[in-house]
Protein backbone atom coordinates (compact mmCIF):
# COMPACT_ATOMS: atom_id res chain seq x y z
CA UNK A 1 -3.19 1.13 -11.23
CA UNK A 2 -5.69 2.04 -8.32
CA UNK A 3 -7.10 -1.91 -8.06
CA UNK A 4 -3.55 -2.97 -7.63
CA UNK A 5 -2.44 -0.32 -5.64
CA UNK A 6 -5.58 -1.24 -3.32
CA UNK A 7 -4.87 -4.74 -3.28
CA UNK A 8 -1.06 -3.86 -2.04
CA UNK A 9 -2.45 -2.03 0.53
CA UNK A 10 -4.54 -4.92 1.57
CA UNK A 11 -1.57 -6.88 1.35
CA UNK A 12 0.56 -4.45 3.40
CA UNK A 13 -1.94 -3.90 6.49
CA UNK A 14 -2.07 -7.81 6.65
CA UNK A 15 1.67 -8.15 7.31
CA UNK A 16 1.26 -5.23 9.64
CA UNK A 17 -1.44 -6.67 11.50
CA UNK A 18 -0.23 -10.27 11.79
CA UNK A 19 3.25 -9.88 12.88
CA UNK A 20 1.96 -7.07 15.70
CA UNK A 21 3.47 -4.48 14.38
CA UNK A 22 3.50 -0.98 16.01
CA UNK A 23 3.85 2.39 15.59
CA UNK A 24 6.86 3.81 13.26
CA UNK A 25 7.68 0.42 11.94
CA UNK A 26 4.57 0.02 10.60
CA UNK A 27 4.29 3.46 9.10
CA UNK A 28 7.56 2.93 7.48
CA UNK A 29 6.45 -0.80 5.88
CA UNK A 30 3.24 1.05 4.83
CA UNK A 31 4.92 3.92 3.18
CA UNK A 32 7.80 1.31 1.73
CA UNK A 33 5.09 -1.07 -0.03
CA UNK A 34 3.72 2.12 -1.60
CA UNK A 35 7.16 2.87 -2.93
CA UNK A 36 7.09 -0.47 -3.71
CA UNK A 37 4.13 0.25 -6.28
CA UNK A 38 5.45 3.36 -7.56
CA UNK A 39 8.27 1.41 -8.72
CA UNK A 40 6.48 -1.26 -10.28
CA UNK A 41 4.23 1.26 -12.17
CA UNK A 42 6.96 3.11 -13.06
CA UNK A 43 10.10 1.03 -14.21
CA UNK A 44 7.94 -2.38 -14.31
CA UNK A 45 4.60 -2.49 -16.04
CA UNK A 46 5.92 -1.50 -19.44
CA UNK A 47 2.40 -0.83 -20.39
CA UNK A 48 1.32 1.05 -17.84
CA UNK A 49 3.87 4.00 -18.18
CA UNK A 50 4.25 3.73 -21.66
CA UNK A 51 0.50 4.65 -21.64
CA UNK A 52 0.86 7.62 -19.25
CA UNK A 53 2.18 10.76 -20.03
CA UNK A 54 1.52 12.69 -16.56
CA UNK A 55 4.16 11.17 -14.29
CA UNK A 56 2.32 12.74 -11.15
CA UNK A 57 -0.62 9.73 -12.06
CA UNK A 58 2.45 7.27 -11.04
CA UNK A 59 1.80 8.46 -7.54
CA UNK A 60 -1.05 10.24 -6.89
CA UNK A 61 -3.80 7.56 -8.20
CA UNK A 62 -4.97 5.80 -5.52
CA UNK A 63 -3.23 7.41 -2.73
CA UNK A 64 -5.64 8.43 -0.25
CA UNK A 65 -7.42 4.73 -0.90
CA UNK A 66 -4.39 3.18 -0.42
CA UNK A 67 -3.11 4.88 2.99
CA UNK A 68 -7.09 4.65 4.49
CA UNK A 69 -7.36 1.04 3.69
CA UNK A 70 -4.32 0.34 4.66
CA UNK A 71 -4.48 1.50 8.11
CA UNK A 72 -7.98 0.08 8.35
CA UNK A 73 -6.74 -3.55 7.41
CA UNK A 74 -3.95 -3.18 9.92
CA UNK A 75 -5.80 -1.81 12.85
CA UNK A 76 -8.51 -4.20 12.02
CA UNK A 77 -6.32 -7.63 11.70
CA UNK A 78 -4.19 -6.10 15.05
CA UNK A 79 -6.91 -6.03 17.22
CA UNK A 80 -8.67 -9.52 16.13
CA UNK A 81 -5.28 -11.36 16.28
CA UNK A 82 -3.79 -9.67 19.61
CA UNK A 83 -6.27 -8.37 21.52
CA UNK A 84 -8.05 -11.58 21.60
């Protein structure tokens, strides 16, 4: 759960970092693709929440991780791409 959680968030500060995305709007698409991997822990890996018993795990592993490289990967890509 946490290395595909990371790599979401990877994914996720990309799009907000290449299409110049700002403020709220990227908060919100941040906090949606983590939604986004609660769900698919939850109601789409079968194996993955047949195996856990603790439903807080769905969406507390890898939180902090996922919200601080997120943000990093989106400031970072933001100011390469358009403060060039």
């Amino acid at each position: 759960m946490y290395y595909i959680r990371v790599a979401f968030a990877f994914l996720a500060g990309l799009i907000c970092g290449i299409l110049n995305v700002v403020g709220v709007l990227g908060l919100a698409i941040g906090i949606g693709v983590f939604i986004l991997t609660y769900l698919l822990f939850r109601y789409g890996i079968k194996s993955i929440s047949e195996s856990i018993k603790d439903t807080r795990k769905f969406y507390m592993t890898g939180i902090f991780s996922y919200f601080l490289i997120w943000y990093v990967i989106w400031v970072l890509f933001f100011n390469l791409i358009w403060m060039a």
